[in-house]
N, C-alpha and C. Protein backbone atom coordinates (compact mmCIF):
# COMPACT_ATOMS: atom_id res chain seq x y z
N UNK A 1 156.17 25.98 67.67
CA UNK A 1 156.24 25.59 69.06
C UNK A 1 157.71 25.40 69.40
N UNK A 2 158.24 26.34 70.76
CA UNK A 2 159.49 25.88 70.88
C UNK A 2 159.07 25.36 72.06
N UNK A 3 160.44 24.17 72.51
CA UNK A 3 160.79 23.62 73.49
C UNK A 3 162.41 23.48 73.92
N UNK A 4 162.03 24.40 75.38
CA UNK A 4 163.53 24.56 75.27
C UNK A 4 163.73 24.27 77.11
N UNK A 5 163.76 23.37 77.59
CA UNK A 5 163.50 22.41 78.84
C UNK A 5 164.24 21.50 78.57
N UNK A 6 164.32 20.23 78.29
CA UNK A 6 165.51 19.10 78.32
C UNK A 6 165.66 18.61 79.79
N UNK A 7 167.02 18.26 79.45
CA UNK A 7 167.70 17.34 81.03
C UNK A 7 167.67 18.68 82.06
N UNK A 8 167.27 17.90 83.01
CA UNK A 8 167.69 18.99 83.82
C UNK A 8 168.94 18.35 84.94
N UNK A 9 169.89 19.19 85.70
CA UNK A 9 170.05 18.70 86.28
C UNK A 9 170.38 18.59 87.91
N UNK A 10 169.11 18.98 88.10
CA UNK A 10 168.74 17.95 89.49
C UNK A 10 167.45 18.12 89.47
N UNK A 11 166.46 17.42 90.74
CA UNK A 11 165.46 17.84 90.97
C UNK A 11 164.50 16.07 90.74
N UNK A 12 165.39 15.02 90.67
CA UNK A 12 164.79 13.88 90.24
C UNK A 12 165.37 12.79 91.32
N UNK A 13 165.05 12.39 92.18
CA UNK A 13 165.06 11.61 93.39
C UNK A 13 165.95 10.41 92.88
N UNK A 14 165.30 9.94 91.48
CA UNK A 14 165.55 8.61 90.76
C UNK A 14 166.73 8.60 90.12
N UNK A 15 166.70 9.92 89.57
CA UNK A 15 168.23 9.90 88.69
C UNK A 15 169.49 10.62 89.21
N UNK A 16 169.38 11.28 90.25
CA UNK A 16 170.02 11.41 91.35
C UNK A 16 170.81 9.71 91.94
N UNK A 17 169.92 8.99 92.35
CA UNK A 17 170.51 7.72 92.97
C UNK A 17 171.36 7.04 91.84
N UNK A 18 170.38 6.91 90.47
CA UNK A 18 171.28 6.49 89.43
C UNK A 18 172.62 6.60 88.67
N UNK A 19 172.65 8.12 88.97
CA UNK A 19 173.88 8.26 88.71
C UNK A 19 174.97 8.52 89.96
N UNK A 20 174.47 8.24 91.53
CA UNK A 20 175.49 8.18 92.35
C UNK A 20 175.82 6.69 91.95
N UNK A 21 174.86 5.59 91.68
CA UNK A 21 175.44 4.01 91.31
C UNK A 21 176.12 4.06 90.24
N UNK A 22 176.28 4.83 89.07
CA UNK A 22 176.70 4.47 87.83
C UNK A 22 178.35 5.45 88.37
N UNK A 23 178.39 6.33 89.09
CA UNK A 23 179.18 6.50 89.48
C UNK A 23 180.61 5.56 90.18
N UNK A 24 180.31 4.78 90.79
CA UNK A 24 180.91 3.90 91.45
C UNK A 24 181.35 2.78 90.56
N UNK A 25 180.72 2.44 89.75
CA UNK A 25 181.14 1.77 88.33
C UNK A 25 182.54 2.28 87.76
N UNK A 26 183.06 1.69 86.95
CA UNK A 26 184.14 2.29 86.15
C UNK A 26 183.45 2.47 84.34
N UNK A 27 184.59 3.95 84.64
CA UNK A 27 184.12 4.51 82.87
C UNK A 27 183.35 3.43 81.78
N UNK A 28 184.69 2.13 81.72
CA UNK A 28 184.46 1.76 80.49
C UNK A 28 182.83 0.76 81.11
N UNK A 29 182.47 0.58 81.96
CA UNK A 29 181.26 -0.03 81.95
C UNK A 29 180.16 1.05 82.79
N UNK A 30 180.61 1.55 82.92
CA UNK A 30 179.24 3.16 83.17
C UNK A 30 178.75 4.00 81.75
N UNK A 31 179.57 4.40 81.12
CA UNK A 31 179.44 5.02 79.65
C UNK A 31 178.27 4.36 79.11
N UNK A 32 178.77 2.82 78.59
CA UNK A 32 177.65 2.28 77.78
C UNK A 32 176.09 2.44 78.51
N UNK A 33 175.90 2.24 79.78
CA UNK A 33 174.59 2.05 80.30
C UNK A 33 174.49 3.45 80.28
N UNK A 34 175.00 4.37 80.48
CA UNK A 34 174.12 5.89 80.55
C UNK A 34 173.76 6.21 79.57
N UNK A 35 175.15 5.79 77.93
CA UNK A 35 174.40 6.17 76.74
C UNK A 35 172.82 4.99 76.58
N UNK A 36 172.64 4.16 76.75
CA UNK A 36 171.72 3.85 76.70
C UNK A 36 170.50 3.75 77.26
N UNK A 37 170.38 4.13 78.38
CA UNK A 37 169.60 3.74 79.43
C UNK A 37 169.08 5.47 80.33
N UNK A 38 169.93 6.70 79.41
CA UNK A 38 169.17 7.82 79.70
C UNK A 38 167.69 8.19 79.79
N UNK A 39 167.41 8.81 80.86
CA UNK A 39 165.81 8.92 80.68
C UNK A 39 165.59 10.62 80.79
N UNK A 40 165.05 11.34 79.99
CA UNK A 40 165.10 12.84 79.78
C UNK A 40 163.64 12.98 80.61
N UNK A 41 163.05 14.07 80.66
CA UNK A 41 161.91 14.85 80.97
C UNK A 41 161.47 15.20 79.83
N UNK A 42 160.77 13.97 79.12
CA UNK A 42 160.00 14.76 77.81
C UNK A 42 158.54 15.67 77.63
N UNK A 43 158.13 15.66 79.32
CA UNK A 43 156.23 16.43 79.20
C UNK A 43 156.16 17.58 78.51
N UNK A 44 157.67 18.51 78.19
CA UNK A 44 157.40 19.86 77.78
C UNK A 44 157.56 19.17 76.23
N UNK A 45 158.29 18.70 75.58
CA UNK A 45 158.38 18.23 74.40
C UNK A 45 157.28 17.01 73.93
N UNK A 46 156.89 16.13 74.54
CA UNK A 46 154.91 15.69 73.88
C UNK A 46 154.19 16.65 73.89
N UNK A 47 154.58 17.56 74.58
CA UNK A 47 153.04 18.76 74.67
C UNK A 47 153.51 19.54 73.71
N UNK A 48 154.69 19.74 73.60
CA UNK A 48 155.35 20.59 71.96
C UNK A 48 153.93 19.90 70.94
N UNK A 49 154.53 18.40 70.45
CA UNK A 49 154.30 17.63 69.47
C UNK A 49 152.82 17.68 69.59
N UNK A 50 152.07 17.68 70.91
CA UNK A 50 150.51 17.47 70.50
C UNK A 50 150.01 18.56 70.31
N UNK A 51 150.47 20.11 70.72
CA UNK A 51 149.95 21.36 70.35
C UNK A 51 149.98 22.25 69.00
N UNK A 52 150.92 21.90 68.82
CA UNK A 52 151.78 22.40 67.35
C UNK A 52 150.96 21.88 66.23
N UNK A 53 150.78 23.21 65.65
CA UNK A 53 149.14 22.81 64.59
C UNK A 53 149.98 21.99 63.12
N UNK A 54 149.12 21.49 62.61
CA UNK A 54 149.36 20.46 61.36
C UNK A 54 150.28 20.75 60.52
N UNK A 55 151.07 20.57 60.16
CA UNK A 55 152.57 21.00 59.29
C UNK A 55 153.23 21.62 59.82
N UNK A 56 153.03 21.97 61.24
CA UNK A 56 153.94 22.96 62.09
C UNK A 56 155.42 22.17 62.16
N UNK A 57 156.45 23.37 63.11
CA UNK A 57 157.42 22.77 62.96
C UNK A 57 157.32 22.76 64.69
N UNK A 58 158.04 21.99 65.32
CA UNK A 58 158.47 22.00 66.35
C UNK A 58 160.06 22.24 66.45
N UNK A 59 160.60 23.05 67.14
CA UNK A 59 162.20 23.67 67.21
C UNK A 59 162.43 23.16 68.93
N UNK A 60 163.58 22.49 69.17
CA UNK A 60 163.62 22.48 70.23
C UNK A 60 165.84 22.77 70.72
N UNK A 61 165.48 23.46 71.71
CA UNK A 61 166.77 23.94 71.60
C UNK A 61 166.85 23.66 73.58
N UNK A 62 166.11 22.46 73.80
CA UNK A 62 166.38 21.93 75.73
C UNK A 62 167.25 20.93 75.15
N UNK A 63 168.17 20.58 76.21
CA UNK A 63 169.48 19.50 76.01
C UNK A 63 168.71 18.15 76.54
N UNK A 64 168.36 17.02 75.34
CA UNK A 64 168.04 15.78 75.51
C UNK A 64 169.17 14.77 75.72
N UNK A 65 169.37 13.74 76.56
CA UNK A 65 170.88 13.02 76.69
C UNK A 65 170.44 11.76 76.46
N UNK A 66 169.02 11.62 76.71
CA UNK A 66 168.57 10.02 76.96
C UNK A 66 168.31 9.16 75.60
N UNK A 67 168.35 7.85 75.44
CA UNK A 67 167.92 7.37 74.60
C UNK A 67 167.03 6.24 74.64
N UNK A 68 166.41 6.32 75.95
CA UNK A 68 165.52 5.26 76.12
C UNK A 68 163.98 5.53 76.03
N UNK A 69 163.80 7.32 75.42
CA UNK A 69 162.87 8.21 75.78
C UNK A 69 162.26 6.95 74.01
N UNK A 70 160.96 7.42 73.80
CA UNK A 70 159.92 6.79 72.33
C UNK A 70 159.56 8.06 71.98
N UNK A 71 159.66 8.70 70.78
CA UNK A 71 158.70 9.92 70.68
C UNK A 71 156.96 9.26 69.96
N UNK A 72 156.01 9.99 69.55
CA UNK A 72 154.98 9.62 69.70
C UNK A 72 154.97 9.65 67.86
N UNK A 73 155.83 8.59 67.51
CA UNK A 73 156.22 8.70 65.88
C UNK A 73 155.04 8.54 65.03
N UNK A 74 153.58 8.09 65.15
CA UNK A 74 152.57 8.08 64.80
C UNK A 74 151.68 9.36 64.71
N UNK A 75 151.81 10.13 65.98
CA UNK A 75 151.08 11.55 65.51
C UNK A 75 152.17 12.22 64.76
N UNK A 76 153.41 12.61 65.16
CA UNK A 76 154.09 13.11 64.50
C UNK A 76 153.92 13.14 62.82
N UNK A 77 153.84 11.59 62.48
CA UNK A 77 153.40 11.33 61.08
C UNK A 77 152.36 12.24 60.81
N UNK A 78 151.35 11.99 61.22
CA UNK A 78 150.31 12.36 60.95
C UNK A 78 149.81 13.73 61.14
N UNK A 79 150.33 14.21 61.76
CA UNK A 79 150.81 15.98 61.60
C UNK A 79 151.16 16.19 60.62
N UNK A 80 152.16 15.81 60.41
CA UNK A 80 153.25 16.25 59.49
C UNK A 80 153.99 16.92 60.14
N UNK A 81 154.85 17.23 60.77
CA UNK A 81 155.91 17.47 61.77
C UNK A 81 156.84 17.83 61.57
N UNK A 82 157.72 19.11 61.16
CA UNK A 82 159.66 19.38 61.00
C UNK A 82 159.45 19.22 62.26
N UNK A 83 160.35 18.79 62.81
CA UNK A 83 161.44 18.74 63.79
C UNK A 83 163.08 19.82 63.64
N UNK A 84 163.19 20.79 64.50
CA UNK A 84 164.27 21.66 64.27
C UNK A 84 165.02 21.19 65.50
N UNK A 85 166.05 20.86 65.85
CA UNK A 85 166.95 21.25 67.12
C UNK A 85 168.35 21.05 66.61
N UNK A 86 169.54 21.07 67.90
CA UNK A 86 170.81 21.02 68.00
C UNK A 86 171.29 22.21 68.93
N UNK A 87 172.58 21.86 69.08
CA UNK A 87 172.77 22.95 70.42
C UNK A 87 173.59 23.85 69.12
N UNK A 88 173.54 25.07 69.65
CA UNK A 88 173.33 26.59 69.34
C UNK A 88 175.12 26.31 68.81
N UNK A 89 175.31 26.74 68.11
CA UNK A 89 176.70 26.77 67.16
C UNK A 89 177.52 28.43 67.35
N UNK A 90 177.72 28.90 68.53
CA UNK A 90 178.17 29.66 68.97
C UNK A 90 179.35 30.62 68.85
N UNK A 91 180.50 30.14 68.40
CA UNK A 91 181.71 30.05 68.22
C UNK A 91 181.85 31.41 67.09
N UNK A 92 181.21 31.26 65.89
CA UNK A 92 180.76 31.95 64.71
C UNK A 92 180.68 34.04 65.34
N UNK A 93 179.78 33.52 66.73
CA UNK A 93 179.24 34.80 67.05
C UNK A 93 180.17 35.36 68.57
N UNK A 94 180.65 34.94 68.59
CA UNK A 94 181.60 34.60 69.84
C UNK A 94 182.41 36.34 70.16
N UNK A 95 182.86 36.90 69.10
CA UNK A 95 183.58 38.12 69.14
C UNK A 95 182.30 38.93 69.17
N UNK A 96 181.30 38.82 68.31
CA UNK A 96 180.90 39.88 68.61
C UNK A 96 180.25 39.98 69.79
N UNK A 97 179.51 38.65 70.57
CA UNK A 97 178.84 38.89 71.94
C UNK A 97 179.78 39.19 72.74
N UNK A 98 180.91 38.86 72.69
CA UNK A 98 182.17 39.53 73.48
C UNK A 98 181.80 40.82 73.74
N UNK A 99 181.73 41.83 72.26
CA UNK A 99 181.87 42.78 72.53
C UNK A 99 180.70 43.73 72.95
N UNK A 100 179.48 43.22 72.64
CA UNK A 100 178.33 43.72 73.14
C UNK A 100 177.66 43.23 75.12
N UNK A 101 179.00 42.25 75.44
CA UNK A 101 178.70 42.16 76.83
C UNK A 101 179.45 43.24 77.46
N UNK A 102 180.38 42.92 77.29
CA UNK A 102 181.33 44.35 77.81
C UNK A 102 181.15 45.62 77.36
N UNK A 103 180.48 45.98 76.52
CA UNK A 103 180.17 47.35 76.39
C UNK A 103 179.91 48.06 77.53
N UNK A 104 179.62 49.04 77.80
CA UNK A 104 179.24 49.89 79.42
C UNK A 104 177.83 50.64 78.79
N UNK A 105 178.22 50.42 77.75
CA UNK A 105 176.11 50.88 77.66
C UNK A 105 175.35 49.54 78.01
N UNK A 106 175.69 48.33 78.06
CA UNK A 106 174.97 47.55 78.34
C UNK A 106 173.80 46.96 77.35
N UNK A 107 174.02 47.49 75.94
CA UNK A 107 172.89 47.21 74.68
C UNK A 107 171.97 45.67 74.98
N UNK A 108 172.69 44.54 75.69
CA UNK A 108 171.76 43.79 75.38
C UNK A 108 171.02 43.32 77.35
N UNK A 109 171.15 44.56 77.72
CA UNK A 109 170.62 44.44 78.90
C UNK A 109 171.34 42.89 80.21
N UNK A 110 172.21 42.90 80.10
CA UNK A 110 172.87 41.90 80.63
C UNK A 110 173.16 42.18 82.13
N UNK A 111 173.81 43.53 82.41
CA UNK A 111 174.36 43.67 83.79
C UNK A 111 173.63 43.15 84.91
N UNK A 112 171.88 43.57 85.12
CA UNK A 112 171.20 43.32 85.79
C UNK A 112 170.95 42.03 86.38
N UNK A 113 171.45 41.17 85.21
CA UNK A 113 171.18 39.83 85.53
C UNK A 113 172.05 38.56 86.26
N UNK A 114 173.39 39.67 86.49
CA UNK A 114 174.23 39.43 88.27
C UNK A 114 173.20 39.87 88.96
N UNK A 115 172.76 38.15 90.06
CA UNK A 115 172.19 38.65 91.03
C UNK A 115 173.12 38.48 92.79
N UNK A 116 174.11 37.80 92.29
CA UNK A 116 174.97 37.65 93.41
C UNK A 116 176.52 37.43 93.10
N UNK A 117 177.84 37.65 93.55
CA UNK A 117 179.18 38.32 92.95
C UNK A 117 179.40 37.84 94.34
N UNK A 118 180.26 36.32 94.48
CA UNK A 118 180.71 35.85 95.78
C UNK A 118 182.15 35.46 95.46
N UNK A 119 182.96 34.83 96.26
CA UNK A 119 184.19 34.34 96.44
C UNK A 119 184.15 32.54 96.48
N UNK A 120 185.15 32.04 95.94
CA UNK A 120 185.32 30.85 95.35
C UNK A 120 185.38 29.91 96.83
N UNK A 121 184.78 30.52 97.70
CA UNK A 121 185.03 29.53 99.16
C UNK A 121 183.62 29.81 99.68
N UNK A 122 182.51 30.65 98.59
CA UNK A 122 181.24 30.20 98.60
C UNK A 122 180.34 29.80 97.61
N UNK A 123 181.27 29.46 96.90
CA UNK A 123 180.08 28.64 95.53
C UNK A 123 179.74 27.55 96.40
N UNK A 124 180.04 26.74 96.63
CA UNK A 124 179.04 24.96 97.25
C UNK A 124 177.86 26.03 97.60
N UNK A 125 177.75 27.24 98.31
CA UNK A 125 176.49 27.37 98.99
C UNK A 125 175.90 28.13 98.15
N UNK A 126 176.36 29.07 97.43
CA UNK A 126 175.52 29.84 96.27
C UNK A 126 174.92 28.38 94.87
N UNK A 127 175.65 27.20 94.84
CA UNK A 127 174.83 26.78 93.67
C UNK A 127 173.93 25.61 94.48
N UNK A 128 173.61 25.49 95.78
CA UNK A 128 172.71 25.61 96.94
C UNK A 128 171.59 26.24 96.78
N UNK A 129 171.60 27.85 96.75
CA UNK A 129 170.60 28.41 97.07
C UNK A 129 169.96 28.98 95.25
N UNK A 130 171.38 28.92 94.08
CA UNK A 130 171.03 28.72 93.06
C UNK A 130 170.02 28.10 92.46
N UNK A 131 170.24 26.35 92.64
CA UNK A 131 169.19 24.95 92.58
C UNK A 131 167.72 25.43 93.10
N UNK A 132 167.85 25.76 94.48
CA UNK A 132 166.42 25.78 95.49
C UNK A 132 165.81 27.21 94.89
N UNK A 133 166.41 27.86 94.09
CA UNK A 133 166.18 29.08 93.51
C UNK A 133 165.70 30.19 94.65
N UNK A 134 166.43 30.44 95.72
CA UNK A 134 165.77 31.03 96.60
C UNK A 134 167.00 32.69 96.78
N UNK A 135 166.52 33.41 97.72
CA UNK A 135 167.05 34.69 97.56
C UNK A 135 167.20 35.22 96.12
N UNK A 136 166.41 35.33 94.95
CA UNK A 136 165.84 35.97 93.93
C UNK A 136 167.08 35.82 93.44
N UNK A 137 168.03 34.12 93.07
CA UNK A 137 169.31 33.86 92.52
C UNK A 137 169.00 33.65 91.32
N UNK A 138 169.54 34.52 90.20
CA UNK A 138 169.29 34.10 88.81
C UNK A 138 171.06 34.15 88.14
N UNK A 139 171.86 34.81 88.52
CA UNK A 139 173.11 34.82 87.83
C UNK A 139 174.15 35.08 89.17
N UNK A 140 174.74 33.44 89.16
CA UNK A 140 175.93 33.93 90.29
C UNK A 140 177.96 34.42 89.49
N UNK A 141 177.76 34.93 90.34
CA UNK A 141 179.48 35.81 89.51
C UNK A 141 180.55 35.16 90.24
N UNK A 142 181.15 33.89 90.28
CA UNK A 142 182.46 33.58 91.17
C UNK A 142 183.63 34.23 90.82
N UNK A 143 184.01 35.33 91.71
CA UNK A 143 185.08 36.27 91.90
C UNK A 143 186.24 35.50 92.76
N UNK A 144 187.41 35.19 92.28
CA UNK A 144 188.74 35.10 93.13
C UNK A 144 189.23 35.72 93.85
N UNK A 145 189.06 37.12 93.59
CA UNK A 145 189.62 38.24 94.30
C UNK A 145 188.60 38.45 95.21
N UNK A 146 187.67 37.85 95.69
CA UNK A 146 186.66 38.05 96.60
C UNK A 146 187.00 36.92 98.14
């Protein structure tokens, strides 16, 4: 079972307000309460943990920030449960996706997935219509020379 959902960020009325207040705070006393007092979107990750058949592993590769979340450490037990995650260690592979993006054959099917190529005096409104996911926005391109 993967789970790959996490924080998101926007779309939460509550944590929206929370972090315009924790905002207004200063660093050294905002830091501590966010590291502690994060609250993630865990429904895709319990439903990982309750679907995922008996010795299964669950892999999760969604960005969790919170630490106020409980996981359900009793079924888990009782599953028997790996747990896989961490964010993706990239760096390693870095030249070669370099070179398979820029290729002009396009091998890993990438080009298509510019769906809009604007100028830096319309991003506020492209990551606008990005968020609301509307006009079929899946990859915006901010061009300077635009």
């Amino acid at each position: 079972m993967i789970d790959a959902v996490g924080l998101e960020a926007h779309g939460s009325p509550v944590v929206h307000a929370a972090h315009l207040a924790l905002g207004t705070l200063p660093d050294a006393l905002s830091r501590p309460v966010l590291d502690r007092m994060g609250v993630d979107r865990t429904a895709a990750l319990l439903a990982a943990i309750d679907l995922v058949r008996r010795g299964g592993t669950v892999s999760i590769s969604g960005v969790y920030a919170g630490e106020a979340d409980i996981l359900p450490m009793r079924t888990m037990f009782d599953k028997q449960l790996t747990l896989r995650m961490g964010q993706c260690n990239v760096k390693r592979w870095v030249p070669q996706l370099v070179e398979l993006v820029e290729d002009p054959a396009d091998p890993l099917g990438v080009t298509d997935l510019t769906t809009h190529r604007v100028g830096l005096s319309e991003a506020p409104e492209m990551y606008r219509i990005f968020q609301r996911k509307e006009q079929g926005c899946i990859k915006v391109v901010l061009d300077p020379s635009l």
